[in-house]
Protein backbone atom coordinates (compact mmCIF):
# COMPACT_ATOMS: atom_id res chain seq x y z
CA UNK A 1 103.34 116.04 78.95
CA UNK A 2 100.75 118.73 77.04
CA UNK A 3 99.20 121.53 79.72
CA UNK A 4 96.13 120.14 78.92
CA UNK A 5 96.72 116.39 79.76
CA UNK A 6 98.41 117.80 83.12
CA UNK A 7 95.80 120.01 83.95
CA UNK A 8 93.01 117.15 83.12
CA UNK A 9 94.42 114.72 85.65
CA UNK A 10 94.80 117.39 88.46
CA UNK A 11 91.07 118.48 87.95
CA UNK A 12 90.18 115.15 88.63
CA UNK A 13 92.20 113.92 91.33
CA UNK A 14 90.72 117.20 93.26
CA UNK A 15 87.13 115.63 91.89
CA UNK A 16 87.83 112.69 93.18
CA UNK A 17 89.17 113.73 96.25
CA UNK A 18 86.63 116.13 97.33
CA UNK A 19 83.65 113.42 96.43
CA UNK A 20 85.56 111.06 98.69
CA UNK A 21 87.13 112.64 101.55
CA UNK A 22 84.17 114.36 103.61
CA UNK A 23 82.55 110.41 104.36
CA UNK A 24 85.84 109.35 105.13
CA UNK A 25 86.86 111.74 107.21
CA UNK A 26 83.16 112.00 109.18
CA UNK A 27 83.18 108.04 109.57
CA UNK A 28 86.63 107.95 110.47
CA UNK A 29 86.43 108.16 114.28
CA UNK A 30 82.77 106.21 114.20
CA UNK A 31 82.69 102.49 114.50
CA UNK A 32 80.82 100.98 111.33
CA UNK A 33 77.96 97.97 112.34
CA UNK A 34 79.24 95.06 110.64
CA UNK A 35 76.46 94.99 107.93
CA UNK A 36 77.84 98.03 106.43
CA UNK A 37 81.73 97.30 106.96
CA UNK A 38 81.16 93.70 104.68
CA UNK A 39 79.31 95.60 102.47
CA UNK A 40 82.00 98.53 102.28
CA UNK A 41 84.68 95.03 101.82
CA UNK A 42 82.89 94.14 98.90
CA UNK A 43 82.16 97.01 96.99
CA UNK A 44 85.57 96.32 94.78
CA UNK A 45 84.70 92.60 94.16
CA UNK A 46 81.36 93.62 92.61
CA UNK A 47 83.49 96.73 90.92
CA UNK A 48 85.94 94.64 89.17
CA UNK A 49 83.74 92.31 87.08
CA UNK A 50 81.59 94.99 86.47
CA UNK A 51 84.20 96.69 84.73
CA UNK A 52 86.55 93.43 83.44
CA UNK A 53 83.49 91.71 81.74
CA UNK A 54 82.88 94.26 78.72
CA UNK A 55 86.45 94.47 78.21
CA UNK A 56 86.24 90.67 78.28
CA UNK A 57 83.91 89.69 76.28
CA UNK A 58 83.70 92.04 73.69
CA UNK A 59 86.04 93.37 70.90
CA UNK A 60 86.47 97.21 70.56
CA UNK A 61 84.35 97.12 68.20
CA UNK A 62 81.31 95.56 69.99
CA UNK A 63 81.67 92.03 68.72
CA UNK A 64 81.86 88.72 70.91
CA UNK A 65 85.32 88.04 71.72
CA UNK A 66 84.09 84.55 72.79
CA UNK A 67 87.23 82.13 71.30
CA UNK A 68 90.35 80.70 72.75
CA UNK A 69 92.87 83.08 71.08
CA UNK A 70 91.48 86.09 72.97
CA UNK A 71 93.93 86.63 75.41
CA UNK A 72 91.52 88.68 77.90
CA UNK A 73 89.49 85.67 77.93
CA UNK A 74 92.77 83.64 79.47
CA UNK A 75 93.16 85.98 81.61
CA UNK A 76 90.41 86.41 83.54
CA UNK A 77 90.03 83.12 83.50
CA UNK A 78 93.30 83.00 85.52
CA UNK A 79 92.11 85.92 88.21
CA UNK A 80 88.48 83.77 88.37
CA UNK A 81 90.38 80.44 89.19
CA UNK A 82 92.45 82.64 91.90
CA UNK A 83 89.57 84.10 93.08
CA UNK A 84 87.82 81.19 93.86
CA UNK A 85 90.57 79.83 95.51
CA UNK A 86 90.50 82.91 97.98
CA UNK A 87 93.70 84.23 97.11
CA UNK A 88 94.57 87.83 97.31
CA UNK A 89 92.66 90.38 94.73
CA UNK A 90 95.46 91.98 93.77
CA UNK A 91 97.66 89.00 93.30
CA UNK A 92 94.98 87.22 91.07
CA UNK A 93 94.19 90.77 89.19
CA UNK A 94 98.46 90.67 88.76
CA UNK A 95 98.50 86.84 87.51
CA UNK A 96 95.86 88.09 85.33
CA UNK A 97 97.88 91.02 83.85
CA UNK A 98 100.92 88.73 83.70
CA UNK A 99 98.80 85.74 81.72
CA UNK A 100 97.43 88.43 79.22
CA UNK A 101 101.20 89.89 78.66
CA UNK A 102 102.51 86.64 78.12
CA UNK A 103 100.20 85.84 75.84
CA UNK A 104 100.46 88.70 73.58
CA UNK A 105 104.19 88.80 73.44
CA UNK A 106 103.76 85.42 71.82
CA UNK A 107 101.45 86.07 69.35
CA UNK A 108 98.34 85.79 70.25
């Protein structure tokens, strides 16, 4: 790995960690009100689409990716159906991931 690539992902994992840690630590022996622990549970279900539905929808070069041999498409339409059937995130994310493998390694 290149110095530079090394010293890029240390720089921000310290970024990251010093924007998150001081709430964390100074709510950490607080109890939340309800209200805000839902809407703390939720953040990463509004996160995800947020960030899936560009990479969805769209080719890399900005075009609709709107047709049934866009594997993406499949796939997220695997994590939806999962997702609406209340199944773990991460397990529906996976299937996703799994779907969108599968389908390129065949071809499409």
């Amino acid at each position: 790995m290149r110095l530079g690539v090394l010293v890029t992902i240390v720089g921000m994992a310290a970024a990251t960690y010093l924007t998150r840690a001081p709430l964390l630590l100074a709510l950490s022996d607080r109890p939340l009100r309800p209200r805000l622990r839902l809407w703390l549970r939720l953040i990463p279900l509004a996160v995800l689409p947020a960030l899936a539905i560009p990479m969805v929808l769209l080719m890399p070069d900005g075009s609709p990716a709107l047709t049934p041999a866009n594997p993406r498409l499949w796939g997220a339409l695997v994590v939806l159906a999962l997702a609406a059937a209340r199944a773990n995130l991460l397990l529906s994310v996976a299937a996703g991931v799994v779907m969108v493998a599968l389908l390129r390694h065949f071809g499409f």
